[in-house]
PDB file of N, CA and C in Angstrom:
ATOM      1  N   UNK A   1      85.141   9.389  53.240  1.00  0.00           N
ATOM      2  CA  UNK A   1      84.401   8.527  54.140  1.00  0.00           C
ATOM      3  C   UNK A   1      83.427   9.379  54.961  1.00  0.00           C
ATOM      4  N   UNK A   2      82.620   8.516  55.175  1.00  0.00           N
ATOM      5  CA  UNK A   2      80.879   9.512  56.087  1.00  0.00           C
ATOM      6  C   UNK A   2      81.144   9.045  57.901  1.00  0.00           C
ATOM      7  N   UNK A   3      80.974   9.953  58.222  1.00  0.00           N
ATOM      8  CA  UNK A   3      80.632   9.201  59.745  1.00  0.00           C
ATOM      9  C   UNK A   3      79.055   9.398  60.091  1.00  0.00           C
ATOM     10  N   UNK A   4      78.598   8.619  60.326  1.00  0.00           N
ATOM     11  CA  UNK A   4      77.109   8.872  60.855  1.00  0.00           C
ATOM     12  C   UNK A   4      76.957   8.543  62.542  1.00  0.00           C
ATOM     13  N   UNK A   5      75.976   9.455  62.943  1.00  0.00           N
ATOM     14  CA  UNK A   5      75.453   9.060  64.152  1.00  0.00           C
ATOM     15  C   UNK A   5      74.048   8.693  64.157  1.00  0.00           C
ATOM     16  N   UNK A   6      73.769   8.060  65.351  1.00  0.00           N
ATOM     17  CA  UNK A   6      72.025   8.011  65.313  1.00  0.00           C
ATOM     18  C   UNK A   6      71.683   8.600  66.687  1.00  0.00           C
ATOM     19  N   UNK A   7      70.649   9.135  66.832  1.00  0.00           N
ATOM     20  CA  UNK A   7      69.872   9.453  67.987  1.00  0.00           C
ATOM     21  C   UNK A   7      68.222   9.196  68.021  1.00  0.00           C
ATOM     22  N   UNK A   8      67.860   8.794  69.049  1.00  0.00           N
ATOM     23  CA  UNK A   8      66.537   8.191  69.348  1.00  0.00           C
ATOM     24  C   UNK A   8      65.211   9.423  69.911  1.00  0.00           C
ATOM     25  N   UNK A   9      64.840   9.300  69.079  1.00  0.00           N
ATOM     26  CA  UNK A   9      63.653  10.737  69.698  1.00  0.00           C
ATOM     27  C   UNK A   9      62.024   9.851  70.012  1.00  0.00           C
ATOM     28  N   UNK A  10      61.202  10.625  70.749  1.00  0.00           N
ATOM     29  CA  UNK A  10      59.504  10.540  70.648  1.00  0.00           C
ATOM     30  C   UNK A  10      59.086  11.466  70.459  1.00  0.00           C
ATOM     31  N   UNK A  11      57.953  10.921  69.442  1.00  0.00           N
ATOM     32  CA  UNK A  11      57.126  12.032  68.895  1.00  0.00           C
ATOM     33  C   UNK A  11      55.848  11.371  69.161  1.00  0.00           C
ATOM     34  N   UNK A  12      54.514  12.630  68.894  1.00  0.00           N
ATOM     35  CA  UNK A  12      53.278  12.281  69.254  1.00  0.00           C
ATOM     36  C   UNK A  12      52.486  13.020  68.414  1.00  0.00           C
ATOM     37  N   UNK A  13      51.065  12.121  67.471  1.00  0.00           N
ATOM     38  CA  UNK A  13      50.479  13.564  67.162  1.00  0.00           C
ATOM     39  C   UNK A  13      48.904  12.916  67.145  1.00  0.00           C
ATOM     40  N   UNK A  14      48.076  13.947  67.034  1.00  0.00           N
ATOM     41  CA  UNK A  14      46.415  13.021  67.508  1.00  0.00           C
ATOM     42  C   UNK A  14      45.880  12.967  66.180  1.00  0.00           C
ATOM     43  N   UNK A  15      46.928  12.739  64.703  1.00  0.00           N
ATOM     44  CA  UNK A  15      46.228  12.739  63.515  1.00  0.00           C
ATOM     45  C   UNK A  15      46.766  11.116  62.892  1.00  0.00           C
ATOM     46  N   UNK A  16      47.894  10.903  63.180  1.00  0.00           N
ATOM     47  CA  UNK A  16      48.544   9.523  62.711  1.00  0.00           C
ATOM     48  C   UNK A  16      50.151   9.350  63.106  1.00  0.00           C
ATOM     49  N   UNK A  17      50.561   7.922  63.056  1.00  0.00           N
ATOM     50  CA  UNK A  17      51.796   7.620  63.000  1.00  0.00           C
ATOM     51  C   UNK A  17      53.115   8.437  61.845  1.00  0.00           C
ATOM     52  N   UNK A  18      52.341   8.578  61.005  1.00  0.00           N
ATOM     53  CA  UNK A  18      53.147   8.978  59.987  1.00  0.00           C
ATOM     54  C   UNK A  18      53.107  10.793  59.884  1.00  0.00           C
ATOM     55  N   UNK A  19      51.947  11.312  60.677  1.00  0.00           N
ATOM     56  CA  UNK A  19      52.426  12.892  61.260  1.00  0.00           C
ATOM     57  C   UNK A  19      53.186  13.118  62.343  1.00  0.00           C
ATOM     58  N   UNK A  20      53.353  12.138  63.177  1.00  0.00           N
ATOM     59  CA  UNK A  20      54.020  11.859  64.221  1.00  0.00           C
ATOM     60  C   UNK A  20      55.662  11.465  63.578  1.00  0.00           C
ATOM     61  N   UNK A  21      55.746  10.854  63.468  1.00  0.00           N
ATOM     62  CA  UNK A  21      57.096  10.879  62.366  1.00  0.00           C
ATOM     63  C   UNK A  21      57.443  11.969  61.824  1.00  0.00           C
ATOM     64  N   UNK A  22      56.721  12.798  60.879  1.00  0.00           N
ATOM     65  CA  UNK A  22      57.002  14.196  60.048  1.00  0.00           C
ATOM     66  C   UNK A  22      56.871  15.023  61.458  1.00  0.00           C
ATOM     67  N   UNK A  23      56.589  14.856  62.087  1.00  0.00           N
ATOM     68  CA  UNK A  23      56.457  16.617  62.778  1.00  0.00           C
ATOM     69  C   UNK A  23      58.417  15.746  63.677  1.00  0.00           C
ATOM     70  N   UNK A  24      58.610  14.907  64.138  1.00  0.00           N
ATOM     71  CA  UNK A  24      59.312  14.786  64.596  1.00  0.00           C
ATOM     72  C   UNK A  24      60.768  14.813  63.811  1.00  0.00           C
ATOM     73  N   UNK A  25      60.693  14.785  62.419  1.00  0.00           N
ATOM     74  CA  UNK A  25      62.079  15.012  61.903  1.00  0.00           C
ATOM     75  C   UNK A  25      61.692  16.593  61.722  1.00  0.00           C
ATOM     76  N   UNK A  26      61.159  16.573  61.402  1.00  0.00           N
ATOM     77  CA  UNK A  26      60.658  18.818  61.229  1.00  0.00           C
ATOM     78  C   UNK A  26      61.688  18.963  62.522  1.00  0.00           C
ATOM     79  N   UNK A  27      60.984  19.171  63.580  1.00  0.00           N
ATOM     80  CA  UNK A  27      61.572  19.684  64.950  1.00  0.00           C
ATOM     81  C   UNK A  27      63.250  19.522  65.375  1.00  0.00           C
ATOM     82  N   UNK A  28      63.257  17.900  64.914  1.00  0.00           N
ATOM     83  CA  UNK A  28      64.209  17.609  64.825  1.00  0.00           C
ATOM     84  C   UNK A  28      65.991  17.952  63.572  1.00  0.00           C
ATOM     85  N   UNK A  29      65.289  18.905  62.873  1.00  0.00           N
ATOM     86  CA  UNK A  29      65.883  19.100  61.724  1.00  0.00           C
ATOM     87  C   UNK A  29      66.528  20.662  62.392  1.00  0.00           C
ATOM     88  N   UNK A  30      66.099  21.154  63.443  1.00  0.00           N
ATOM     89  CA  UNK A  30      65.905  22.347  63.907  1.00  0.00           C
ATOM     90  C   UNK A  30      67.131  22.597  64.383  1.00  0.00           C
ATOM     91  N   UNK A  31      67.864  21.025  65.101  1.00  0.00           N
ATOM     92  CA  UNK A  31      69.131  21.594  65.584  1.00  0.00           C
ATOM     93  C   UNK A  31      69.691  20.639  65.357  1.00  0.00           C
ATOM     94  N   UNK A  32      69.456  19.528  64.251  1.00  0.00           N
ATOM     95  CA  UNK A  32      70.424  18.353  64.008  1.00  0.00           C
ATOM     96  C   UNK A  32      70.270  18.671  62.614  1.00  0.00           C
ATOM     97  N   UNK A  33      71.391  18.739  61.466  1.00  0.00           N
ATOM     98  CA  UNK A  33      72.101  19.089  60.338  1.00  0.00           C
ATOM     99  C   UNK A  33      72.129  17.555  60.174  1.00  0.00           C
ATOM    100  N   UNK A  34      72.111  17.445  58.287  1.00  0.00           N
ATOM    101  CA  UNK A  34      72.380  16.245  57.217  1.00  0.00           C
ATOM    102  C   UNK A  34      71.493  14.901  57.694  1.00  0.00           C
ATOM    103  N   UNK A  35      69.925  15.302  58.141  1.00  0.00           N
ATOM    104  CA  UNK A  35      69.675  14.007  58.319  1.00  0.00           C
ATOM    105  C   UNK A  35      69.939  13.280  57.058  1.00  0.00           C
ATOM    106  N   UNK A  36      69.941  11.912  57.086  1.00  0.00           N
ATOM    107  CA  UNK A  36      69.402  11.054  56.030  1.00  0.00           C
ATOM    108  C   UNK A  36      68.886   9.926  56.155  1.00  0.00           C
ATOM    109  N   UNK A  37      68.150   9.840  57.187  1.00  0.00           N
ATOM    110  CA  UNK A  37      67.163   8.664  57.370  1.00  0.00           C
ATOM    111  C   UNK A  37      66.521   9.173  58.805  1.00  0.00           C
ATOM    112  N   UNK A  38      65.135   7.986  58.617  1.00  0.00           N
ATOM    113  CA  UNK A  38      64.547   8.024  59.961  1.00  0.00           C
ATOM    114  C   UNK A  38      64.148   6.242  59.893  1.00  0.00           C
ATOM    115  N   UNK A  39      64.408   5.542  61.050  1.00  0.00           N
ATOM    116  CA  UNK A  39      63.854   4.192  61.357  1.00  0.00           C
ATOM    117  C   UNK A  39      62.722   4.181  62.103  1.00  0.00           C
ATOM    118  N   UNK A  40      60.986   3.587  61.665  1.00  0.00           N
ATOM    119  CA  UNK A  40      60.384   3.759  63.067  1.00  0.00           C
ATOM    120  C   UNK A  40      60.783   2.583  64.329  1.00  0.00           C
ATOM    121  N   UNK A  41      61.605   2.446  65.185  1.00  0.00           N
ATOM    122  CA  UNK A  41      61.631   1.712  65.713  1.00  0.00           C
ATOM    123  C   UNK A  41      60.486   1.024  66.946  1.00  0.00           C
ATOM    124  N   UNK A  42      59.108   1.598  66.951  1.00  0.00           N
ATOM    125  CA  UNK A  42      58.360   1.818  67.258  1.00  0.00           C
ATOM    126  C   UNK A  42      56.689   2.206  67.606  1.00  0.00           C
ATOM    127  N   UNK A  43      55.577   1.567  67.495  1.00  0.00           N
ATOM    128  CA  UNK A  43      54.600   2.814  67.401  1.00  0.00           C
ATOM    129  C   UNK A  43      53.636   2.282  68.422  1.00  0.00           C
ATOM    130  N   UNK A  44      53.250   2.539  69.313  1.00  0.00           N
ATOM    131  CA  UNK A  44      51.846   3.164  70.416  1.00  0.00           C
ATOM    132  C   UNK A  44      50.941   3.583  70.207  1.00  0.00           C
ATOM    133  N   UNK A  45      49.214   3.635  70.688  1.00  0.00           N
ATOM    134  CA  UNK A  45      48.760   4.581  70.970  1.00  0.00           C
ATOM    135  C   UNK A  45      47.906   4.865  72.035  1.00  0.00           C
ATOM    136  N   UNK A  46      47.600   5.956  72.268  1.00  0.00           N
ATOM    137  CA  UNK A  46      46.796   6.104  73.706  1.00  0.00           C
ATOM    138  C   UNK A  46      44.943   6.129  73.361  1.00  0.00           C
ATOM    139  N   UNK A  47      44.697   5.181  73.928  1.00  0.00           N
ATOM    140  CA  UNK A  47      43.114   4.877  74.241  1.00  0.00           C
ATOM    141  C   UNK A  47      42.317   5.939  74.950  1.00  0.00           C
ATOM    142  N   UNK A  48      41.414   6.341  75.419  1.00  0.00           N
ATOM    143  CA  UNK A  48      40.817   7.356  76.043  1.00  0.00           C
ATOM    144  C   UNK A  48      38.925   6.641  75.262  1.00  0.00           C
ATOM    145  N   UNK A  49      37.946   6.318  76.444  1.00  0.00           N
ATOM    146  CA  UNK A  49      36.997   6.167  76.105  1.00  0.00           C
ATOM    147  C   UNK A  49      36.892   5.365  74.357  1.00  0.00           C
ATOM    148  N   UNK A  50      37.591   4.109  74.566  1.00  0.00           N
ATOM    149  CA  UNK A  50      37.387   3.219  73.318  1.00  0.00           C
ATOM    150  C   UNK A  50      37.664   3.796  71.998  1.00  0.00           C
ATOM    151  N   UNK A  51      38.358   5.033  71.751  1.00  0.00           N
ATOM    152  CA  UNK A  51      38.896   5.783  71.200  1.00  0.00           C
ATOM    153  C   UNK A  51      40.321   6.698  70.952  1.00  0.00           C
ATOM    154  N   UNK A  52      41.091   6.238  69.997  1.00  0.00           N
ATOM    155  CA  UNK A  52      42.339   6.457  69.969  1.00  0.00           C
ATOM    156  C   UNK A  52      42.516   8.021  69.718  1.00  0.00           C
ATOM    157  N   UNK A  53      43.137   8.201  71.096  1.00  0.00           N
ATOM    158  CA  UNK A  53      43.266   9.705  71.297  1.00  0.00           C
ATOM    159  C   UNK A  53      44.843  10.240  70.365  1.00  0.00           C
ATOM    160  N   UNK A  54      45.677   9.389  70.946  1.00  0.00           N
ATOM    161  CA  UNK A  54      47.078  10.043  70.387  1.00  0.00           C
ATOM    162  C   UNK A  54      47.914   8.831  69.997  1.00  0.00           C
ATOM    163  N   UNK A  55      48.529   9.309  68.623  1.00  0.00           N
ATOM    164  CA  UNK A  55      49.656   7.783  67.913  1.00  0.00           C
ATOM    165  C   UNK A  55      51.011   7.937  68.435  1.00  0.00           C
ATOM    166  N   UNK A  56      51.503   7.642  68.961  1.00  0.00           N
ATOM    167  CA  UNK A  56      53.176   7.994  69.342  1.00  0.00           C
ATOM    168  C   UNK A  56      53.970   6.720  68.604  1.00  0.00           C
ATOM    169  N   UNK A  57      55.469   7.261  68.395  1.00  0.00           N
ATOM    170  CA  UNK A  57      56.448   7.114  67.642  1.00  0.00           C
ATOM    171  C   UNK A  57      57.957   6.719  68.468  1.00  0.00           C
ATOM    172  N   UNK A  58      58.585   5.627  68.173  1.00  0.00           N
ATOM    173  CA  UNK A  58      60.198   5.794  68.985  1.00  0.00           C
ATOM    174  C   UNK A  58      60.621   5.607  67.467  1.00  0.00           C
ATOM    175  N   UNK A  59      61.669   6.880  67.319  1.00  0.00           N
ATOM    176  CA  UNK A  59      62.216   6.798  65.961  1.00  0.00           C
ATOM    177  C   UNK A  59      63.878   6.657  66.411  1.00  0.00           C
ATOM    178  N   UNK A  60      64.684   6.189  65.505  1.00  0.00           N
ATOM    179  CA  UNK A  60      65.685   6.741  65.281  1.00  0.00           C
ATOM    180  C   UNK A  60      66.206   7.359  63.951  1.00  0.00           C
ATOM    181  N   UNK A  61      67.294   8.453  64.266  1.00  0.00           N
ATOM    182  CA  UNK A  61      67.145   9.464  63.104  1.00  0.00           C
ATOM    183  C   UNK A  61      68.861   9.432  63.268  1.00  0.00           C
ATOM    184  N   UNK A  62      69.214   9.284  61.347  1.00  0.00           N
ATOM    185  CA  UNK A  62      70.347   9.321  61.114  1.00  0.00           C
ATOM    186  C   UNK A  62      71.059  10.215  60.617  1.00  0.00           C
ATOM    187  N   UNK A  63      72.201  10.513  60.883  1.00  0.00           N
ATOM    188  CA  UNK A  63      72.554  11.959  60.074  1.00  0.00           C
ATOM    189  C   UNK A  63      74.199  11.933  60.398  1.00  0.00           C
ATOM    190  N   UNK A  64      74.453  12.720  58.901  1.00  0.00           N
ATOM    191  CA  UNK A  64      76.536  12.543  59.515  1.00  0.00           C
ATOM    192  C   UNK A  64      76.633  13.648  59.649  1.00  0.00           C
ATOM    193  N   UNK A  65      77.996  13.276  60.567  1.00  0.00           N
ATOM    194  CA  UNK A  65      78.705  14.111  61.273  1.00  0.00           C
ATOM    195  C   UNK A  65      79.834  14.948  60.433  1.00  0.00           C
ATOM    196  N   UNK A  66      79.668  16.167  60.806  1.00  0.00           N
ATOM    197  CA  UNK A  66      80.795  17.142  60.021  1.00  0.00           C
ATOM    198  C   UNK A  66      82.056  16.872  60.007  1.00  0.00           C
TER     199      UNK A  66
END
């Protein structure tokens, strides 16, 4: 039997939603072991002069426990 946990992260990146996602399981892979999923539960972005400066992300990221 698996036990899984989830934890909720933000990520941000000024190229897209979906680098914003990848850089955030990257980082996130750094000190959390066996992901196996990411949900976007989420996506934003920040305006600046009629122009979308930055895409942000509320993910949750799944992974079992040892």
């Amino acid at each position: 039997m698996s036990v899984l946990k989830v934890i909720e992260i933000l990520a941000n990146s000024d190229k897209s939603w979906e680098d914003a996602t990848r850089k955030a399981v990257k980082h996130a892979s750094k000190s959390v072991k066996n992901i196996r999923s990411v949900y976007v539960n989420e996506q934003s972005a920040s305006i600046k002069d009629s122009e979308v400066t930055e895409f942000r992300v509320n993910l949750k990221i799944t992974f079992e426990v040892d």
